[in-house]
PDB file of N, CA and C in Angstrom:
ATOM      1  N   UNK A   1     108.361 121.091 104.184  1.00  0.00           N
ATOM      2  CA  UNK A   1     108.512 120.131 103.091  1.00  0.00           C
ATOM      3  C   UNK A   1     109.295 120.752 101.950  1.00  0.00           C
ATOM      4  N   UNK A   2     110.203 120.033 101.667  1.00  0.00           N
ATOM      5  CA  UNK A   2     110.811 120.598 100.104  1.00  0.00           C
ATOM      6  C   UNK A   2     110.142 120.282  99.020  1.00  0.00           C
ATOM      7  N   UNK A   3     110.168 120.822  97.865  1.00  0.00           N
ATOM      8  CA  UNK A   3     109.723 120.962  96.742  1.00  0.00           C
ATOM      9  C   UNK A   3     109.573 119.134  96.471  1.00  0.00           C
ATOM     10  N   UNK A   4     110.546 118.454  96.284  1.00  0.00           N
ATOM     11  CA  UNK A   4     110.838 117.098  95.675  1.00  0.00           C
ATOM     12  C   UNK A   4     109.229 116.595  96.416  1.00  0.00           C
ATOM     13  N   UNK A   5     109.010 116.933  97.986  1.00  0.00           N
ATOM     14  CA  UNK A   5     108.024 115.841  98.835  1.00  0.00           C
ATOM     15  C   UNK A   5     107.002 116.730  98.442  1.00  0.00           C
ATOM     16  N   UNK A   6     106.468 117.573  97.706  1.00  0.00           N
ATOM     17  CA  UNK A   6     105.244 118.668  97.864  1.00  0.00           C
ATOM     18  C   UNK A   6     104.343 117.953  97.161  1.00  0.00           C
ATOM     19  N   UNK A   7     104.312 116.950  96.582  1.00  0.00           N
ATOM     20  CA  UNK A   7     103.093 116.367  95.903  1.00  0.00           C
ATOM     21  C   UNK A   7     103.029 114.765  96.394  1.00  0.00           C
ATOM     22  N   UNK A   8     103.724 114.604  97.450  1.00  0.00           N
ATOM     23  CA  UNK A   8     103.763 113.213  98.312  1.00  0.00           C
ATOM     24  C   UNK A   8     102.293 113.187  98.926  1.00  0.00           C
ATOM     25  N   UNK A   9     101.345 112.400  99.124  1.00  0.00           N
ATOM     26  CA  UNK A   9      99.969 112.753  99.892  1.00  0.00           C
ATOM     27  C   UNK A   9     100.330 111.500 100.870  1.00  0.00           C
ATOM     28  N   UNK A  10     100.089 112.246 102.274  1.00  0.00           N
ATOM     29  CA  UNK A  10     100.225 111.784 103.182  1.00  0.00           C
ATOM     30  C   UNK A  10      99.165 110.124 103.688  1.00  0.00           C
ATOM     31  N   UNK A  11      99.420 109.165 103.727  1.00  0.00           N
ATOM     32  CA  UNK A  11      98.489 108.555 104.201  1.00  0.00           C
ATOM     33  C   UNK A  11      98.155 108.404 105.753  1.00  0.00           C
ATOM     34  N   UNK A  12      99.204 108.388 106.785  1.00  0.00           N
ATOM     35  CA  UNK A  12      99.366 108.593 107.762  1.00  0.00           C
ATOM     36  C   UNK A  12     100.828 108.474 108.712  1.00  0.00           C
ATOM     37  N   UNK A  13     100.620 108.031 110.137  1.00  0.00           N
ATOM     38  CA  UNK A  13     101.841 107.550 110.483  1.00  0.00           C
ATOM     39  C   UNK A  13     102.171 106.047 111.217  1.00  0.00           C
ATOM     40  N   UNK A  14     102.763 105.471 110.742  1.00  0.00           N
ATOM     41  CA  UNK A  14     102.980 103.939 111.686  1.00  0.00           C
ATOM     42  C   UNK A  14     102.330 103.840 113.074  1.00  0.00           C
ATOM     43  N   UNK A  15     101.786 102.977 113.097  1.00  0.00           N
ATOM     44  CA  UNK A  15     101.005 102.400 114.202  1.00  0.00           C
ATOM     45  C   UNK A  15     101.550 101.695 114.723  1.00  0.00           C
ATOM     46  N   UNK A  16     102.113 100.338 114.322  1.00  0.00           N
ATOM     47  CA  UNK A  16     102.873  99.585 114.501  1.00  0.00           C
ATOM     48  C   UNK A  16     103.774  98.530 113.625  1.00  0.00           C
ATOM     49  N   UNK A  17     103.831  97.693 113.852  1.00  0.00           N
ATOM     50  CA  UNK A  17     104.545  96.513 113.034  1.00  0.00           C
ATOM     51  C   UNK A  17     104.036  94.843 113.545  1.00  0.00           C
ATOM     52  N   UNK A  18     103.522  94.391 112.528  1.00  0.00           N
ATOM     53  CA  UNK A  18     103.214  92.924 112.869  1.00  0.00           C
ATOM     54  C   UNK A  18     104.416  91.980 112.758  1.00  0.00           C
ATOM     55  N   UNK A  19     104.234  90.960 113.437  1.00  0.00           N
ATOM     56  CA  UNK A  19     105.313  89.600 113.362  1.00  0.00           C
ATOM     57  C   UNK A  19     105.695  89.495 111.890  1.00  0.00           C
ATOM     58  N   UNK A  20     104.705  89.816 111.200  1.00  0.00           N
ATOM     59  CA  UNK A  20     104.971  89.083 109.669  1.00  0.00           C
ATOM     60  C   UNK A  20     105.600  90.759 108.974  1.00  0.00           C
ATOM     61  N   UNK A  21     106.028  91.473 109.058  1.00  0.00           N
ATOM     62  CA  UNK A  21     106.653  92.628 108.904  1.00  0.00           C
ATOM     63  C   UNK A  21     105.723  93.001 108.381  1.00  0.00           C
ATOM     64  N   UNK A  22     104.420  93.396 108.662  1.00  0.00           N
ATOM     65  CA  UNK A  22     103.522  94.161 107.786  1.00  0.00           C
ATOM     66  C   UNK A  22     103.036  95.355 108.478  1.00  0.00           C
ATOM     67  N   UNK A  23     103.307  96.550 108.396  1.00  0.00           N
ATOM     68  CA  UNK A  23     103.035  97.633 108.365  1.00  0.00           C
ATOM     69  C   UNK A  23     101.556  98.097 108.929  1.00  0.00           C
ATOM     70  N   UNK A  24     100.942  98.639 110.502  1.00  0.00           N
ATOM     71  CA  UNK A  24      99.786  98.819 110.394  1.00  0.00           C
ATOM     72  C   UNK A  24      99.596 100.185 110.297  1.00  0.00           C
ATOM     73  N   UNK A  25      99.147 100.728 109.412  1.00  0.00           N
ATOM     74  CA  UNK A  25      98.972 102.690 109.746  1.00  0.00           C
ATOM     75  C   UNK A  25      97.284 103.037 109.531  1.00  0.00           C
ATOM     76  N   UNK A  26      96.990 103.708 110.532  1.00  0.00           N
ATOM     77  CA  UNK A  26      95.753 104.421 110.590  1.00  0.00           C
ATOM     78  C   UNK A  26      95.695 105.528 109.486  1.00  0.00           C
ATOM     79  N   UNK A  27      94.633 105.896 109.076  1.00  0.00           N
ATOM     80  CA  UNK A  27      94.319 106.601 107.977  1.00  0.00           C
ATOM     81  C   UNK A  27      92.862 106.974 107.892  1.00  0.00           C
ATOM     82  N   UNK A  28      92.582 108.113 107.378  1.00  0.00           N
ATOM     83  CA  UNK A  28      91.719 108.783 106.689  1.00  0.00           C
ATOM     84  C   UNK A  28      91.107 109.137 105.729  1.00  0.00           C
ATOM     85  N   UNK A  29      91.641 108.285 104.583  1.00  0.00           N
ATOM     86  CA  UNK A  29      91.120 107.872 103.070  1.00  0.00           C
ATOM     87  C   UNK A  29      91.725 105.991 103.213  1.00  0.00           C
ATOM     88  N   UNK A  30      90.970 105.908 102.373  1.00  0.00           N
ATOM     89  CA  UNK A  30      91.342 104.347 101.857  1.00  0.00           C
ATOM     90  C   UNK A  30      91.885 104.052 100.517  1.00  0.00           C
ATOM     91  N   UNK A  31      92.719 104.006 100.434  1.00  0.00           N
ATOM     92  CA  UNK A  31      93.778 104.417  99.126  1.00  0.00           C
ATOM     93  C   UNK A  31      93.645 102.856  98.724  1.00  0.00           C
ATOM     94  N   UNK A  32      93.409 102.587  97.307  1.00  0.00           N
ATOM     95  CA  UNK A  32      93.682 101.537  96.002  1.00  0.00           C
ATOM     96  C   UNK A  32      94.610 100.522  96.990  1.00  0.00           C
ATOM     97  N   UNK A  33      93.988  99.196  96.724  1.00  0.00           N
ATOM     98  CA  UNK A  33      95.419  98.353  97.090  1.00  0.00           C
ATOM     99  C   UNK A  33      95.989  97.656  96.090  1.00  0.00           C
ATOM    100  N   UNK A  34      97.257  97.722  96.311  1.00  0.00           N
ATOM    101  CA  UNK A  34      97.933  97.530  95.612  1.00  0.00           C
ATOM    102  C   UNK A  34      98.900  98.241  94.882  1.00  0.00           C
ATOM    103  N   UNK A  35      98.852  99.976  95.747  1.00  0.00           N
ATOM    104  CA  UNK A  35      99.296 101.102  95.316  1.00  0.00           C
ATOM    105  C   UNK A  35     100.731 101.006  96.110  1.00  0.00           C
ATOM    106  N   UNK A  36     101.355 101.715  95.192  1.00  0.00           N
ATOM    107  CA  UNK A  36     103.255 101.636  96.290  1.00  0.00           C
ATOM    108  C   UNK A  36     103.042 102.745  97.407  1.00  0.00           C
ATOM    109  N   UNK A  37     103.836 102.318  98.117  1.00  0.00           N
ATOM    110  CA  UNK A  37     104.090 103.414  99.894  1.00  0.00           C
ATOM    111  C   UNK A  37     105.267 103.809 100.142  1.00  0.00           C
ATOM    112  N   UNK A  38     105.562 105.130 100.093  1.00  0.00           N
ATOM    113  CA  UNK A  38     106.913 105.756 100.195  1.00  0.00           C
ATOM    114  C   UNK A  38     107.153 106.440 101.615  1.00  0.00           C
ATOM    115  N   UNK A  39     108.530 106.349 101.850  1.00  0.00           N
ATOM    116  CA  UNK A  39     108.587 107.508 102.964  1.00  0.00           C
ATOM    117  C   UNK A  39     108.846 108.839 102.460  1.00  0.00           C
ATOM    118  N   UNK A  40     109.240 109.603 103.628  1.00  0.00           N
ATOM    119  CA  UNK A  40     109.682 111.024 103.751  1.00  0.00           C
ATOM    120  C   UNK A  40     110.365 111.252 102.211  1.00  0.00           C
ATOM    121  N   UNK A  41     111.430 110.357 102.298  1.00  0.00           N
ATOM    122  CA  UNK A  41     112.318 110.570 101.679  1.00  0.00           C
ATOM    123  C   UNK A  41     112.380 110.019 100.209  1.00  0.00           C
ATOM    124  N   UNK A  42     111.352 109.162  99.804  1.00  0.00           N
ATOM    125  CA  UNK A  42     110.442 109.237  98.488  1.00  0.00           C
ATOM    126  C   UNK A  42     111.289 107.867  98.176  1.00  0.00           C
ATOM    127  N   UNK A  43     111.439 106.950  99.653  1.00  0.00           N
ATOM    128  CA  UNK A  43     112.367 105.543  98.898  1.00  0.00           C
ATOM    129  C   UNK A  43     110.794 104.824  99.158  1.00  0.00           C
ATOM    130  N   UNK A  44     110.771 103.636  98.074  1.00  0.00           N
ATOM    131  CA  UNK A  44     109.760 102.671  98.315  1.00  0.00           C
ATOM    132  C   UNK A  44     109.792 101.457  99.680  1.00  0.00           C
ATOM    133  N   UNK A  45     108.675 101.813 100.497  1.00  0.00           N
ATOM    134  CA  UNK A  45     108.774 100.613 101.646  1.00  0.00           C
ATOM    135  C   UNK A  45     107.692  99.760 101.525  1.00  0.00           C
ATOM    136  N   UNK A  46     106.850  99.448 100.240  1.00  0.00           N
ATOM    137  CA  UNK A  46     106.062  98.510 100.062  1.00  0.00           C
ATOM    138  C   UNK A  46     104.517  98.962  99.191  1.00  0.00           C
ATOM    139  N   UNK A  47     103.738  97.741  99.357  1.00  0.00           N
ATOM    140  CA  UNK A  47     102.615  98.347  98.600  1.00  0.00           C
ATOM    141  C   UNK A  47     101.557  97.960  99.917  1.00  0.00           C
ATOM    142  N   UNK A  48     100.584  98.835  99.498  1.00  0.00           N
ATOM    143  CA  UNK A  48      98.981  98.486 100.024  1.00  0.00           C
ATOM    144  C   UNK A  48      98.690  96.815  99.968  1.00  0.00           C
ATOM    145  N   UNK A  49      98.449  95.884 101.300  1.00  0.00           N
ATOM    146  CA  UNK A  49      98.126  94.730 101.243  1.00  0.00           C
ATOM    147  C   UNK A  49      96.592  94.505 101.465  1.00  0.00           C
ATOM    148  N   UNK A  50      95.858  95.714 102.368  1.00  0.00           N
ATOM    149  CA  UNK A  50      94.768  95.261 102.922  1.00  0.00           C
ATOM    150  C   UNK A  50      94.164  96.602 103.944  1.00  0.00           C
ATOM    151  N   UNK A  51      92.988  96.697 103.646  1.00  0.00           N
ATOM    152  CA  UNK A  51      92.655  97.979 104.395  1.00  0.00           C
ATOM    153  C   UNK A  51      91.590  97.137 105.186  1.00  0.00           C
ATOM    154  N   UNK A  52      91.815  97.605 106.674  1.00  0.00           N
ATOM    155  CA  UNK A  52      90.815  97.036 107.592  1.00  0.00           C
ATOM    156  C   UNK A  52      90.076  97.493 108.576  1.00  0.00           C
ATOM    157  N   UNK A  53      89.434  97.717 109.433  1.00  0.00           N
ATOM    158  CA  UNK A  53      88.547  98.463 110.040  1.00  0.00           C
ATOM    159  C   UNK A  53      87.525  98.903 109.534  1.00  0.00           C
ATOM    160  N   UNK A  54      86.949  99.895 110.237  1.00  0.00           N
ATOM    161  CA  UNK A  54      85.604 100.581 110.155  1.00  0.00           C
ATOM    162  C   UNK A  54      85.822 101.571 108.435  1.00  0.00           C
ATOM    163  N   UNK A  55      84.798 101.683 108.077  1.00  0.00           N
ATOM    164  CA  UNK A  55      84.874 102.815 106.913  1.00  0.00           C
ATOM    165  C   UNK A  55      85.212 104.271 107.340  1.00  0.00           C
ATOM    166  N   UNK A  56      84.681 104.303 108.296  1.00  0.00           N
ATOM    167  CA  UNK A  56      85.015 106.032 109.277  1.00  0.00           C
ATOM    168  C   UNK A  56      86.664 106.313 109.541  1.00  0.00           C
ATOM    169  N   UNK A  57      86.881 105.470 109.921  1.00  0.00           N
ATOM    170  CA  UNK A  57      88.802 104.612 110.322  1.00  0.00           C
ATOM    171  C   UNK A  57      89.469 104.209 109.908  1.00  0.00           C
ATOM    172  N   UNK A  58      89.616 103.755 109.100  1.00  0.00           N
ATOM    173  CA  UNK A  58      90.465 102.579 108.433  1.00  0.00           C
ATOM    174  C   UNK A  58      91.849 102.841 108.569  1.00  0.00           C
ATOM    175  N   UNK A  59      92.037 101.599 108.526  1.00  0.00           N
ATOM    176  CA  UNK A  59      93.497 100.917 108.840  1.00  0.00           C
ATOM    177  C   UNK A  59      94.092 100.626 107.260  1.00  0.00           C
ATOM    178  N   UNK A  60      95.382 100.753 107.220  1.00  0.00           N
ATOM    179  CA  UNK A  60      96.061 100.329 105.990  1.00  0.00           C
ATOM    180  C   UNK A  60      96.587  99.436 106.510  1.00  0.00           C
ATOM    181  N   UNK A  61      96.952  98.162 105.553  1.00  0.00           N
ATOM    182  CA  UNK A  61      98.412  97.308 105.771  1.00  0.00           C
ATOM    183  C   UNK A  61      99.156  97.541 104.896  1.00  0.00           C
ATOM    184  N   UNK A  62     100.357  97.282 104.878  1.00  0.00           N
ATOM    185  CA  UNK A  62     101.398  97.884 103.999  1.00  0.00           C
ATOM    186  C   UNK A  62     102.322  96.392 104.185  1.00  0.00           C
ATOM    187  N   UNK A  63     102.605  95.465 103.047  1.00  0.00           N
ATOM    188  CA  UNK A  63     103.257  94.475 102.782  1.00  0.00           C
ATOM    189  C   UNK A  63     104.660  94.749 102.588  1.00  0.00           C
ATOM    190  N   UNK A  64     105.675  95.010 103.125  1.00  0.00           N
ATOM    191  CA  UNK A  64     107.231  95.700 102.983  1.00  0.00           C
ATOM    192  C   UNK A  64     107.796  94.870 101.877  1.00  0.00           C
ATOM    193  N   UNK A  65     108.521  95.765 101.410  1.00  0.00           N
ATOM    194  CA  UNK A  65     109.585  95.171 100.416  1.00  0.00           C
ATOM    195  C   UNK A  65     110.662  94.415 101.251  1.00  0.00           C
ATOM    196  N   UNK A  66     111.891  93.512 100.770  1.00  0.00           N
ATOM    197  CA  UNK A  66     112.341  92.738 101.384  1.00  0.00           C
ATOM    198  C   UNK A  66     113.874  93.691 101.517  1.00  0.00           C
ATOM    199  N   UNK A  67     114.036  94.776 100.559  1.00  0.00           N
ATOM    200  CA  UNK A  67     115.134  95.488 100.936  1.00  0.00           C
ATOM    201  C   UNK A  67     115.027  96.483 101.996  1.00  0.00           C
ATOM    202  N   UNK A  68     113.667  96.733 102.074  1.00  0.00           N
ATOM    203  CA  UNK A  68     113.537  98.186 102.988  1.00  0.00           C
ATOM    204  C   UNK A  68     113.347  97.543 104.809  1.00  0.00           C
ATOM    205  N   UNK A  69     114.611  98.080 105.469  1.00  0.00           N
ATOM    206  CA  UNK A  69     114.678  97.437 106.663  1.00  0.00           C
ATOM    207  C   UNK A  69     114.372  98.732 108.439  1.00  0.00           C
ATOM    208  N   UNK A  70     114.484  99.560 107.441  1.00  0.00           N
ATOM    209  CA  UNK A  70     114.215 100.694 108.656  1.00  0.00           C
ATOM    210  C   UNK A  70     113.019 101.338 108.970  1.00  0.00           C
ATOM    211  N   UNK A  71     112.124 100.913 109.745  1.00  0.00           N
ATOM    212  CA  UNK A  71     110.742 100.985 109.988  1.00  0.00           C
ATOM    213  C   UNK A  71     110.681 100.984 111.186  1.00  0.00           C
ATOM    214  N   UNK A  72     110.296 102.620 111.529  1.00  0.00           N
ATOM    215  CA  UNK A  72     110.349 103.405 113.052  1.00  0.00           C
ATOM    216  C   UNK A  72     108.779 103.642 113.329  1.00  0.00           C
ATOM    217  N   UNK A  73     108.322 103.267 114.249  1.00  0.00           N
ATOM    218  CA  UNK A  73     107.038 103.785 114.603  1.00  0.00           C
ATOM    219  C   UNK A  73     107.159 105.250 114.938  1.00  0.00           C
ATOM    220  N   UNK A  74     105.646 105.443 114.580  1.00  0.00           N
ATOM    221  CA  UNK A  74     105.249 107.047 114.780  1.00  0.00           C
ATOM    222  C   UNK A  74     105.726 108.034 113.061  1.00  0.00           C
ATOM    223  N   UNK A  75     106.647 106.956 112.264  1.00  0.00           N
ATOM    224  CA  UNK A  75     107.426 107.481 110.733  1.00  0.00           C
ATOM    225  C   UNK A  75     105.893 107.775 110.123  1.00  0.00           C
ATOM    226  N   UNK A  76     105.864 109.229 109.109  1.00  0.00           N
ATOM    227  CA  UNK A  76     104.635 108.953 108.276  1.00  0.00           C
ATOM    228  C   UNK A  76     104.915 108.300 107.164  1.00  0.00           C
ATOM    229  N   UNK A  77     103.937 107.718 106.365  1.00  0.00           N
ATOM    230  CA  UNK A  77     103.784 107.062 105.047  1.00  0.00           C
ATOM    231  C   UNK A  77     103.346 107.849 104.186  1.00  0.00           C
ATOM    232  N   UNK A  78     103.763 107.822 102.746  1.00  0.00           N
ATOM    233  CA  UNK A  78     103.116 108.669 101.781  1.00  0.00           C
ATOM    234  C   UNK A  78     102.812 107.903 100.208  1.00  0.00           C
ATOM    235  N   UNK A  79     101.806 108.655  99.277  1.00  0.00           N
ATOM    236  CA  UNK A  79     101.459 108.011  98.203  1.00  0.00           C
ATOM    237  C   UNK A  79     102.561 108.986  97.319  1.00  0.00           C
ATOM    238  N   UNK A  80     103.709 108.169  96.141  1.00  0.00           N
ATOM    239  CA  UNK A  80     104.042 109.075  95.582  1.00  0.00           C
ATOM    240  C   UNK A  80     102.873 109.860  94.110  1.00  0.00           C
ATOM    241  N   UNK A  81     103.403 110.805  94.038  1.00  0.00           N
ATOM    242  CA  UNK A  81     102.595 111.280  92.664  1.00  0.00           C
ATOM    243  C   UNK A  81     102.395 110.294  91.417  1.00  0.00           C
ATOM    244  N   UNK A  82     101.341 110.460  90.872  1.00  0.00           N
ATOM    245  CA  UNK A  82     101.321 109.903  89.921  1.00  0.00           C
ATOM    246  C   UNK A  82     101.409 108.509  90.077  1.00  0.00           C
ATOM    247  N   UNK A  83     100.796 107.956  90.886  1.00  0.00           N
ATOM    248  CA  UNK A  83     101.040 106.390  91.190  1.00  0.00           C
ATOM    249  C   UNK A  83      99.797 105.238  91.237  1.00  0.00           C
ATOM    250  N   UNK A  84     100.179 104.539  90.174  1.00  0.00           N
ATOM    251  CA  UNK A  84      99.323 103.759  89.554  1.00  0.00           C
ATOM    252  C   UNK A  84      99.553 102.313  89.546  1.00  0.00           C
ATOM    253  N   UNK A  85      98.901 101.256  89.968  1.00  0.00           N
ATOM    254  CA  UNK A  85      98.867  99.861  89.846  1.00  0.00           C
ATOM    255  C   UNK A  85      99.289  99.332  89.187  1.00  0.00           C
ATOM    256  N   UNK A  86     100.262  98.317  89.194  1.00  0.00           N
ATOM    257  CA  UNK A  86     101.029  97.709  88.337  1.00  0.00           C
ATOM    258  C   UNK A  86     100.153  96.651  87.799  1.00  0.00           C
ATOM    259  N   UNK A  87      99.987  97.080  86.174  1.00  0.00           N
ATOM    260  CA  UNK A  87      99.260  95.938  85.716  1.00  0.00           C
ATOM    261  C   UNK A  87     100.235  94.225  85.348  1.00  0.00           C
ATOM    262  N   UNK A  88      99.631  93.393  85.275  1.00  0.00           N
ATOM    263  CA  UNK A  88     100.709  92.260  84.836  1.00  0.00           C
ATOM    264  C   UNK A  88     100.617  91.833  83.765  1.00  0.00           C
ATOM    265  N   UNK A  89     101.572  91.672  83.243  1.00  0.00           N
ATOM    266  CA  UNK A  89     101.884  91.321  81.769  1.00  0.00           C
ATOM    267  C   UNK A  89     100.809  89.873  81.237  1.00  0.00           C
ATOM    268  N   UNK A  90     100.050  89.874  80.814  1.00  0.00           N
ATOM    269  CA  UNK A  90      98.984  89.002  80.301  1.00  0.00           C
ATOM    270  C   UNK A  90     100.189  87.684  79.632  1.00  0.00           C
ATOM    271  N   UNK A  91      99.642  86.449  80.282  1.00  0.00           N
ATOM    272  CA  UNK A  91     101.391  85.594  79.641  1.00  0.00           C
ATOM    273  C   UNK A  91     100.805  84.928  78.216  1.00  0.00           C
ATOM    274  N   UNK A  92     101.857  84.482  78.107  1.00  0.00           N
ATOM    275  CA  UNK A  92     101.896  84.356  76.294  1.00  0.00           C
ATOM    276  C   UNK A  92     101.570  82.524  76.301  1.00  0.00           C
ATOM    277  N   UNK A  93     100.707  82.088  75.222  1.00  0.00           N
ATOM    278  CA  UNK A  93     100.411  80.894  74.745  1.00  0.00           C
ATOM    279  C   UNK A  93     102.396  80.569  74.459  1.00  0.00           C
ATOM    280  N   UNK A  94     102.081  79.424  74.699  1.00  0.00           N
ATOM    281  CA  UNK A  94     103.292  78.450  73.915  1.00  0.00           C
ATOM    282  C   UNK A  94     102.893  77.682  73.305  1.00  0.00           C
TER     283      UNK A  94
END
């Protein structure tokens, strides 16, 4: 790993891919949903949609972004550093 990926935490590696392009990866923590999912290479391929399975097991789903088109099974997934939930802007009275 180079320096840039040394604080990437691994969530796992592609399992597969559903019809609806959603991302299934097995895992060993159950990471926040709603958290972003990076590859290797620290580009964004989506956020946390849904963690499913057993508590011992769990499964991530990963909801893809609509630009990110290269999604290889067996690829690992990673959490970047410092990565925190996008809160939403509370909307304004008119």
């Amino acid at each position: 790993m180079t320096r840039k990926n040394s604080k990437l935490k691994k969530i796992g590696n592609i399992s597969h891919v559903t019809s609806t392009n959603k991302i299934i990866v097995p895992s060993n923590k159950s990471p926040r949903i709603g958290l972003l999912v990076v590859n290797k290479n620290n580009k964004a391929i989506g956020k946390i949609n849904d963690i499913i399975g057993s508590t011992k097991n769990p499964y991530v789903s990963i909801k893809t972004n609509k630009k990110f088109h290269k999604i290889n099974v067996g690829e690992a997934v990673y959490l970047p550093p410092k990565n925190k939930k996008r809160r939403m802007r509370p909307r304004q009275a008119y």
